[in-house]
C-alpha atoms as a PDB file:
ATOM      1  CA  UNK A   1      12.793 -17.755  17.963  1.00  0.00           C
ATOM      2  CA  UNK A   2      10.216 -16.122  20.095  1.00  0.00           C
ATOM      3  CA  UNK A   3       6.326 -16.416  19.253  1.00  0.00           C
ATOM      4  CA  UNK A   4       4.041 -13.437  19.287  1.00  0.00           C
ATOM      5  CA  UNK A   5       0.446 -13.432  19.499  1.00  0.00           C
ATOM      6  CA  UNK A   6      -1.897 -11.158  17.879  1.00  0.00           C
ATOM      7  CA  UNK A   7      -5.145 -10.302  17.896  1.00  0.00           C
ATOM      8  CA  UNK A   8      -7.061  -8.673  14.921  1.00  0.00           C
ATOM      9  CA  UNK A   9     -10.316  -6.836  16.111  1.00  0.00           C
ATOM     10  CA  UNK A  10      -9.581  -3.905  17.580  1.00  0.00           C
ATOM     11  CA  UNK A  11      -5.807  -4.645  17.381  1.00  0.00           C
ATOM     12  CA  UNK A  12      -4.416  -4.597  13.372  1.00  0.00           C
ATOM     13  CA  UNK A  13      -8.466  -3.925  12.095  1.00  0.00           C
ATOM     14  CA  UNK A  14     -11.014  -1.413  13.545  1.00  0.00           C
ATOM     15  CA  UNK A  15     -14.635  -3.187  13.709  1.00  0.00           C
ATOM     16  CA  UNK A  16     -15.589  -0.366  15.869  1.00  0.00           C
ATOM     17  CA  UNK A  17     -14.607   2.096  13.560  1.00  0.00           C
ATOM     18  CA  UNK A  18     -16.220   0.724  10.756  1.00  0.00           C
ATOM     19  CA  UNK A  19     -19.738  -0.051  12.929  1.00  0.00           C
ATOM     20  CA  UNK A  20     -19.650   3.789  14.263  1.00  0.00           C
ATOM     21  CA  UNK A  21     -19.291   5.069  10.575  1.00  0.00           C
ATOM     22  CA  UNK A  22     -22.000   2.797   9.746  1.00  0.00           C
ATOM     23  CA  UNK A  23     -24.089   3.660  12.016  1.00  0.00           C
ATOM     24  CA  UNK A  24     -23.782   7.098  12.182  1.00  0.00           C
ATOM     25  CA  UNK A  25     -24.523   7.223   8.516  1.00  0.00           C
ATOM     26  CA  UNK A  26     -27.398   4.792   8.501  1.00  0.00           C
ATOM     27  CA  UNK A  27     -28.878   6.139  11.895  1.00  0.00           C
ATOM     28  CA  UNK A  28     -27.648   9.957  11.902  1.00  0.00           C
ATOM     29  CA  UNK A  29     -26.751   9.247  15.854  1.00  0.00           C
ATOM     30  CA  UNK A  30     -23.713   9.445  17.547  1.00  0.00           C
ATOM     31  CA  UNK A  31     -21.730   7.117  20.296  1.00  0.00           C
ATOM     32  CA  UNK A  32     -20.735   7.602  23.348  1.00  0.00           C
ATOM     33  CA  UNK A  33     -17.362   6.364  23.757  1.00  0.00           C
ATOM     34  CA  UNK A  34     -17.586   7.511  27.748  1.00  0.00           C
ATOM     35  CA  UNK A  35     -20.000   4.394  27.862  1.00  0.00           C
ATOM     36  CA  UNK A  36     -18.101   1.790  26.135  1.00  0.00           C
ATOM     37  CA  UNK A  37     -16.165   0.600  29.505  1.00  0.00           C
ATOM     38  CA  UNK A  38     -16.861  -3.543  29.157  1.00  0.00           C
ATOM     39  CA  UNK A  39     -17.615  -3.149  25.490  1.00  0.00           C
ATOM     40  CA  UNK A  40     -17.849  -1.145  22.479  1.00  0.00           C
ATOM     41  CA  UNK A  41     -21.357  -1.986  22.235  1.00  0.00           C
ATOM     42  CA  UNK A  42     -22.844  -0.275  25.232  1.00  0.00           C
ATOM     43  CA  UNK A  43     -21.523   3.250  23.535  1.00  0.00           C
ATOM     44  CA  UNK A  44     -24.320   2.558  21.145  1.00  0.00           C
ATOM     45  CA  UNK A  45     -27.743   3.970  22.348  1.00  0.00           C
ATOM     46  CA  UNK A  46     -29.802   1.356  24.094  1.00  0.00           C
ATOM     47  CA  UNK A  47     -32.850   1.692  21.705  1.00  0.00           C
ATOM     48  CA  UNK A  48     -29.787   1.028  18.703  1.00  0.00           C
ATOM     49  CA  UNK A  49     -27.877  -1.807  20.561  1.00  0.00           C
ATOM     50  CA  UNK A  50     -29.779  -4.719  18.853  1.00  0.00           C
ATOM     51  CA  UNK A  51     -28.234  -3.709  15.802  1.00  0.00           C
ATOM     52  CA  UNK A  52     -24.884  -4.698  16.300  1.00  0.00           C
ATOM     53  CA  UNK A  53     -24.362  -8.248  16.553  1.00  0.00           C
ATOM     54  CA  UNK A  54     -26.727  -9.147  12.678  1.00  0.00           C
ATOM     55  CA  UNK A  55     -24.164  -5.802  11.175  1.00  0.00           C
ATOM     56  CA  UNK A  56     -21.276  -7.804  13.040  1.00  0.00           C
ATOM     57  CA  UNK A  57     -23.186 -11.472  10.729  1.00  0.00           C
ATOM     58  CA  UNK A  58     -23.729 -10.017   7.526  1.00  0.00           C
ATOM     59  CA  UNK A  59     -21.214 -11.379   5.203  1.00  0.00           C
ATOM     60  CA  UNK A  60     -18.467  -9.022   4.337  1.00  0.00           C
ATOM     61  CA  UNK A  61     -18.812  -7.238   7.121  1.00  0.00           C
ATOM     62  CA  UNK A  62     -14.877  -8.090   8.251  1.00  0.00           C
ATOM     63  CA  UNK A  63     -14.035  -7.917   4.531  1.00  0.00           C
ATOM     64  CA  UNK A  64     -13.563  -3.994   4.334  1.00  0.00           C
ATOM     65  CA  UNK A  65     -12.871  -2.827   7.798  1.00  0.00           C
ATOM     66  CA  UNK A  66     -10.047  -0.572   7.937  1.00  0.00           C
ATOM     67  CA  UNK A  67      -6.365  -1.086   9.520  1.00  0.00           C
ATOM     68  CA  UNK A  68      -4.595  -0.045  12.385  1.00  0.00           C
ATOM     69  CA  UNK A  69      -2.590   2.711  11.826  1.00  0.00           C
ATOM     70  CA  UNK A  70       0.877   1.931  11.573  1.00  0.00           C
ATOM     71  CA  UNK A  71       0.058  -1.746  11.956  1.00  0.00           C
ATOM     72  CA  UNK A  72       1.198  -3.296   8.613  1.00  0.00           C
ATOM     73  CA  UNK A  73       4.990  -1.653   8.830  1.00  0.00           C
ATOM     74  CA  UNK A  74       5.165  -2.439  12.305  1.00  0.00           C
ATOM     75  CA  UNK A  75       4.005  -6.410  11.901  1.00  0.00           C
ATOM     76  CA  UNK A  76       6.647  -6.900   8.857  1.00  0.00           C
ATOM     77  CA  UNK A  77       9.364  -6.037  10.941  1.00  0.00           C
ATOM     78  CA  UNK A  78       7.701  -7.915  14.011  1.00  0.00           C
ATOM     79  CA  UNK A  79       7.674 -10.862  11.152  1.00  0.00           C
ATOM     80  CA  UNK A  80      11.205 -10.990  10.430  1.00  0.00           C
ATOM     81  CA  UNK A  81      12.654 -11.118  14.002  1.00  0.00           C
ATOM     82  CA  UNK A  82       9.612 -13.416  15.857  1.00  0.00           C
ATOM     83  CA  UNK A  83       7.404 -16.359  14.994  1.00  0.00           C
ATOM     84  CA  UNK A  84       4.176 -14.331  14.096  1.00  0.00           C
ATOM     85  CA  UNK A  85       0.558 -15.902  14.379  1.00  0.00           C
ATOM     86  CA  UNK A  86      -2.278 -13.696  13.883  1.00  0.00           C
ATOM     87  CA  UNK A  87      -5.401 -15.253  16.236  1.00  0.00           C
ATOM     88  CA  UNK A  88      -8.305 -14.325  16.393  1.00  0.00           C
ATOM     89  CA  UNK A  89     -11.731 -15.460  17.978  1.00  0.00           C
ATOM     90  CA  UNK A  90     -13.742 -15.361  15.042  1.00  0.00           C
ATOM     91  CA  UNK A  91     -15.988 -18.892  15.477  1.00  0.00           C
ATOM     92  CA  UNK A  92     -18.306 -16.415  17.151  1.00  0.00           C
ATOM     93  CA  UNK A  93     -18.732 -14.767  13.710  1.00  0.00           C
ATOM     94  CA  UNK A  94     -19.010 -17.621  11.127  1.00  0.00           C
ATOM     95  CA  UNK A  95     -19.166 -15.067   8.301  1.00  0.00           C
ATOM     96  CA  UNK A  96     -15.745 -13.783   9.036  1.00  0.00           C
ATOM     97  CA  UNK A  97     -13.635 -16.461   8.965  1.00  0.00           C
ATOM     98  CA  UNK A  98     -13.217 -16.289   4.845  1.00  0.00           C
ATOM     99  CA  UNK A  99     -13.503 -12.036   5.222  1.00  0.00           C
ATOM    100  CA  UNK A 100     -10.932 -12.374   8.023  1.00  0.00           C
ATOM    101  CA  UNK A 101      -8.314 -14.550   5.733  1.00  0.00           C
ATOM    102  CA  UNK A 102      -8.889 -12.791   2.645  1.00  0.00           C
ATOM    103  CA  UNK A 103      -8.463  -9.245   4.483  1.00  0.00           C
ATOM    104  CA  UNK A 104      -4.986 -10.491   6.332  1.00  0.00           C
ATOM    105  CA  UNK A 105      -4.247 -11.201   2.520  1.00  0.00           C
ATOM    106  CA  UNK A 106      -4.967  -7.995   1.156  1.00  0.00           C
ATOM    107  CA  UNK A 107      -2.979  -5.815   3.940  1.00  0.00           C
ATOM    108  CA  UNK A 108      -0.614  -8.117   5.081  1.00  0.00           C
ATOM    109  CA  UNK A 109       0.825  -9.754   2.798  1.00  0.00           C
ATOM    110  CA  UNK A 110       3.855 -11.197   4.239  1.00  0.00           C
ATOM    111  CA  UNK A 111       1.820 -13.051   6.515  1.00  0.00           C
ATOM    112  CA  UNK A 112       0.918 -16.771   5.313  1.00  0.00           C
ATOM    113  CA  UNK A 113      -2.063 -18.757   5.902  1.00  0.00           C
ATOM    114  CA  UNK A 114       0.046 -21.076   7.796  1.00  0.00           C
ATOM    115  CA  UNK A 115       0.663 -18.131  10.297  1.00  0.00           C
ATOM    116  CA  UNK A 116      -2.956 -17.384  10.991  1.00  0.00           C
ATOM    117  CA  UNK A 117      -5.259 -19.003  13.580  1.00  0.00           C
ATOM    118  CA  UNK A 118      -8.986 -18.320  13.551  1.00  0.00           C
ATOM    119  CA  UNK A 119     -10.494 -20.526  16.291  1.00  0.00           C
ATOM    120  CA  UNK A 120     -13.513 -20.297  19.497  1.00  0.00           C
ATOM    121  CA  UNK A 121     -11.525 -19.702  22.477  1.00  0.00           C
ATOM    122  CA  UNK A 122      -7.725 -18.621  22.478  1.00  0.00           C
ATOM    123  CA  UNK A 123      -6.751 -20.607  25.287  1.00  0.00           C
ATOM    124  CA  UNK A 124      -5.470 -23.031  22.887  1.00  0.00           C
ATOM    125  CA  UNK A 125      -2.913 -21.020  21.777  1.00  0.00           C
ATOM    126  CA  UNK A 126       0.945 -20.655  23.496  1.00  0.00           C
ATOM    127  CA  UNK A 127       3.647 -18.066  22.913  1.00  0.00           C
ATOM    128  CA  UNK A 128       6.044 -15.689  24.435  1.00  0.00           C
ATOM    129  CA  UNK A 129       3.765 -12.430  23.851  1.00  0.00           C
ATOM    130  CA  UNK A 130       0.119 -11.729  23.163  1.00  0.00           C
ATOM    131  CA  UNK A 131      -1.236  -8.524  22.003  1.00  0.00           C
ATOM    132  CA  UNK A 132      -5.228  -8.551  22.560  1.00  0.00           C
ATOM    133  CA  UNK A 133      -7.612  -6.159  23.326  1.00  0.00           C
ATOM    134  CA  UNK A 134      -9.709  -8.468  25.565  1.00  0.00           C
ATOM    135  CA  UNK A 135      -8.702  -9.319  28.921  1.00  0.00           C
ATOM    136  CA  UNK A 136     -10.264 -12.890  28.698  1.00  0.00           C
ATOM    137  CA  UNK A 137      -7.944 -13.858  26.199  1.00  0.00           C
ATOM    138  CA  UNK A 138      -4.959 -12.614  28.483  1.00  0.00           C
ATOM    139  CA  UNK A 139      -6.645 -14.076  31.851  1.00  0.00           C
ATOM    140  CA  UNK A 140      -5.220 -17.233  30.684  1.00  0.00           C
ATOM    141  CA  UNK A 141      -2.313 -16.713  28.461  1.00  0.00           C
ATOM    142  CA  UNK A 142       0.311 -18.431  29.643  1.00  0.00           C
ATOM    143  CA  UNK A 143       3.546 -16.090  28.187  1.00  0.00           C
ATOM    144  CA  UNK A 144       3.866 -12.111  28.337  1.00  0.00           C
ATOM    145  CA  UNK A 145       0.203 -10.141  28.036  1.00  0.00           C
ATOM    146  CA  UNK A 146       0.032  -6.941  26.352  1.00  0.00           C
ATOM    147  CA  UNK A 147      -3.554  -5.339  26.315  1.00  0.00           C
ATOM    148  CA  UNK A 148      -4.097  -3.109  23.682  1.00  0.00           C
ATOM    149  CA  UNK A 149      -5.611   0.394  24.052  1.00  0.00           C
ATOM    150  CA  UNK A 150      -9.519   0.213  23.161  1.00  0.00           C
ATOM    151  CA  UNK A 151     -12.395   2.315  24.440  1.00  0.00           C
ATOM    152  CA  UNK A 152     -13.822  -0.759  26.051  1.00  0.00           C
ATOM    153  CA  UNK A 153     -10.807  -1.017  28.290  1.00  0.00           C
ATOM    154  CA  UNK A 154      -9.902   1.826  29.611  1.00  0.00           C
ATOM    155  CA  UNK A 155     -10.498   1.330  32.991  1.00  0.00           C
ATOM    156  CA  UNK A 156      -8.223  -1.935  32.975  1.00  0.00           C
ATOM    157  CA  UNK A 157      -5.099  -1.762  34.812  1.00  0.00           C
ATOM    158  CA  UNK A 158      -3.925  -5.645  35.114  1.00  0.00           C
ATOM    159  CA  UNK A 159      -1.721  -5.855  32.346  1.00  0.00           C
ATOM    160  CA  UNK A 160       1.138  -4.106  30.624  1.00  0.00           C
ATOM    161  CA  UNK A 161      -0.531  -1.395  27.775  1.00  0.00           C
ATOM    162  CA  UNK A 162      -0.200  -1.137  24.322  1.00  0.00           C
ATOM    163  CA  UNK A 163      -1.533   2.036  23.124  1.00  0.00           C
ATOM    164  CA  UNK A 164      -0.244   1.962  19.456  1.00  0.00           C
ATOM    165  CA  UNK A 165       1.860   0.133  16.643  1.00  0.00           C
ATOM    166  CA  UNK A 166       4.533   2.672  17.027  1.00  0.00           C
ATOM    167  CA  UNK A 167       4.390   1.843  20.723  1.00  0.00           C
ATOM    168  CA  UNK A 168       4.654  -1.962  20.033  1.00  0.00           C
ATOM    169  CA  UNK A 169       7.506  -1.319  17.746  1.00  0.00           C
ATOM    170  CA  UNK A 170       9.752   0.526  20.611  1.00  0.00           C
ATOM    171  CA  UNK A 171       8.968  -2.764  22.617  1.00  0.00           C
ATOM    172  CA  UNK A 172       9.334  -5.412  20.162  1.00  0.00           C
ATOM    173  CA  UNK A 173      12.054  -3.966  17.417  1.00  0.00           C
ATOM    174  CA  UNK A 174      14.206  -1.861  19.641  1.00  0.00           C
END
């Protein structure tokens, strides 16, 4: 059976999303997703940008963030005809590790602890396919690379696109 890879930020949950609404509310500015080429972050006015990273600490912050569309039907199908691992970076962010599990729990269900890995640096991991939203996690994937659409990579043209769930299902379940 072939394995597939896949990230969660920006992939099956929406950080972004949830920091924007966050600080738009808190702040009562707006981003600039024309800026966000390299990272999300930089969309975030400069005077604002120091902000991120303690929202990104605060426990519970990966606890509520909202999913992907279309991402939960599309990964229980992707479940029953691959080896599915959800990996994700998340060392960086200490206080997401138990949000992270506990969140894969509440969505997607179907997906056991024994199918998730939350380590430093993915280049530990092997499969057939990776879906991630970061290029450094493809540079050195070893199987098939899909990057997935996100307003910090637009401007990448290296690897094979994923632009949606009902995009990945035409590839993966077809």
């Amino acid at each position: 059976m072939k394995r597939v890879l896949i990230d969660m930020d920006e992939v099956i949950a929406d950080p972004m999303g949830a920091m924007i609404t966050w600080y738009e509310k808190e702040y009562g500015g707006k981003v600039d997703y024309s800026k966000m080429d390299g990272s999300w972050a930089y969309g975030f006015p400069e005077e604002h940008r120091h902000l991120i990273r303690p929202k990104l600490n605060e426990p519970g912050f990966f606890r509520h963030l909202p999913v992907m569309k279309d991402a939960v039907a599309v990964l229980e199908e992707i479940n029953k005809k691959y080896e599915l691992f959800i990996v994700s970076a998340a060392m960086e962010f200490p206080n997401s590790l138990k949000d992270k599990l506990e969140w894969l729990g509440d969505h997607f269900p179907f997906i056991t602890w024994q199918q998730v890995t939350l380590c430093g640096d993915k280049r530990l991991v092997s499969g057939d396919f990776m879906i991630d939203d970061h290029t450094k996690n493809l540079d050195t994937f070893g199987g098939k690379q899909y990057l997935f659409t996100s307003p910090h990579n637009l401007s990448v043209d290296k690897y094979d696109r994923i632009n949606s769930w009902e995009e990945a299902a035409k590839i993966f379940l077809s």
